[in-house]
Protein backbone atom coordinates (compact mmCIF):
# COMPACT_ATOMS: atom_id res chain seq x y z
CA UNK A 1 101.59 105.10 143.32
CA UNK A 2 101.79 108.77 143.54
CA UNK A 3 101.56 110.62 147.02
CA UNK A 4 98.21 112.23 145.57
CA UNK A 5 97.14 109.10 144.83
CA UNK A 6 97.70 107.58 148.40
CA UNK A 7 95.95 110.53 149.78
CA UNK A 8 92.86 110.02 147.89
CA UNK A 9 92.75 106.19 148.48
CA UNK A 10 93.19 106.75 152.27
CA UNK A 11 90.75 109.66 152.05
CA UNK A 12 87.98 107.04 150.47
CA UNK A 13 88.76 104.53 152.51
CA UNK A 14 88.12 106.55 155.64
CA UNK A 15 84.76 108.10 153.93
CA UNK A 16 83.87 104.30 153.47
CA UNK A 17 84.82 102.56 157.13
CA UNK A 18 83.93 106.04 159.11
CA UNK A 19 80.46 105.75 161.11
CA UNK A 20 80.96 108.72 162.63
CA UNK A 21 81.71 111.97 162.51
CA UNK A 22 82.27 115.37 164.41
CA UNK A 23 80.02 118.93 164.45
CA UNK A 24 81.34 122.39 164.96
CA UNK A 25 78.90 124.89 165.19
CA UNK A 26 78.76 128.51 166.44
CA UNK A 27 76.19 128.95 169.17
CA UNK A 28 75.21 132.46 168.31
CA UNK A 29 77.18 135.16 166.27
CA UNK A 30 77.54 137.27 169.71
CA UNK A 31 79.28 135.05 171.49
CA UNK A 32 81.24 132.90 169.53
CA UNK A 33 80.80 130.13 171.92
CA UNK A 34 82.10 126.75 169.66
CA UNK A 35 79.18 123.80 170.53
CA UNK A 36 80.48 120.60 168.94
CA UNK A 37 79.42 117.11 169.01
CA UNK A 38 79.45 113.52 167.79
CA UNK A 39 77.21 112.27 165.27
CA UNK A 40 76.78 108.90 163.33
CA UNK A 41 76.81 109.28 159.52
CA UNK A 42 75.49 107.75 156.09
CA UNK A 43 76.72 108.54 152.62
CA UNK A 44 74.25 108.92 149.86
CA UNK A 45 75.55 107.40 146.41
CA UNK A 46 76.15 110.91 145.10
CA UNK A 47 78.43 112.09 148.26
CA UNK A 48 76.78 114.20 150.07
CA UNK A 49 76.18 113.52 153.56
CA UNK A 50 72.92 112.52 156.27
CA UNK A 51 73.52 113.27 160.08
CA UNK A 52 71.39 111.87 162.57
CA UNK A 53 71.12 113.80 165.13
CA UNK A 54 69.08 115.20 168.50
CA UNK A 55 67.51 118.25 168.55
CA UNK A 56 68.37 118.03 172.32
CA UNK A 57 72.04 118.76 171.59
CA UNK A 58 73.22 122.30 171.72
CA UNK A 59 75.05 122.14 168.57
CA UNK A 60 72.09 120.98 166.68
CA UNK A 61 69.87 123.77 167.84
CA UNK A 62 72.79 125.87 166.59
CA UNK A 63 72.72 124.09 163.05
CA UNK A 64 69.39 124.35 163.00
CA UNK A 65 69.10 128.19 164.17
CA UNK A 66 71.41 128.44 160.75
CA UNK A 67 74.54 129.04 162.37
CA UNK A 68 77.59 128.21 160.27
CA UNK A 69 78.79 124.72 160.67
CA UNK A 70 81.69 122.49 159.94
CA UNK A 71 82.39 118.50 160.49
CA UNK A 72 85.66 116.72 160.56
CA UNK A 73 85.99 112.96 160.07
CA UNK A 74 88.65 111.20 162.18
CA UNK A 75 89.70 106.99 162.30
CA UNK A 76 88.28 104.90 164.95
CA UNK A 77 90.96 104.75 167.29
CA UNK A 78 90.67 101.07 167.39
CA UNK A 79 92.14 101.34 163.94
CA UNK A 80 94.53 104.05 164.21
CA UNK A 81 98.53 103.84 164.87
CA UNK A 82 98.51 106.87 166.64
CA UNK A 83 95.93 108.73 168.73
C-alpha cells in the first residue's frame, strides 16, 4: 500500500470513529482574541459536517456573529500511542 494510500485510510478511519471535534473561531476582527471549544459531531452521507453546539459558548456566538472559523479533528486519547 502506498503512503498516500495509508494516509487516506487513517484519515477515514478517524472521520468514522471521531465523536468529537475542536472549534477555532475569532472573537471579533479587532481583537483577534482565538475562542475555541469542543464539540460532538455527525457526518451526513455526503461529508459535510453537523455541530451541536451551545449558544452559551463564546466561540459559538463568534461562529454565529460570522466570524471566520476552523475545526481540527484529533484521536481519542484512549486510542492514541502518543498524546
Amino acid at each position: 500500500m502506498s503512503d498516500v494510500k495509508k494516509v487516506e485510510k487513517a484519515r477515514d478511519t478517524l472521520l468514522e470513529t471521531a465523536q468529537t471535534l475542536v472549534i477555532a473561531t475569532l472573537s471579533n476582527e479587532e481583537d483577534g482574541q482565538i475562542e475555541t471549544g469542543f464539540s460532538p459531531f455527525a457526518r451526513l452521507d455526503d461529508g459535510s459536517f453537523i455541530i451541536y453546539t451551545s449558544r452559551l459558548s463564546a466561540h459559538v456566538r463568534a461562529l454565529l456573529s460570522g466570524q471566520p472559523a476552523q475545526f481540527t479533528i484529533i484521536q481519542d486519547e484512549a486510542e492514541a500511542s502518543n498524546i
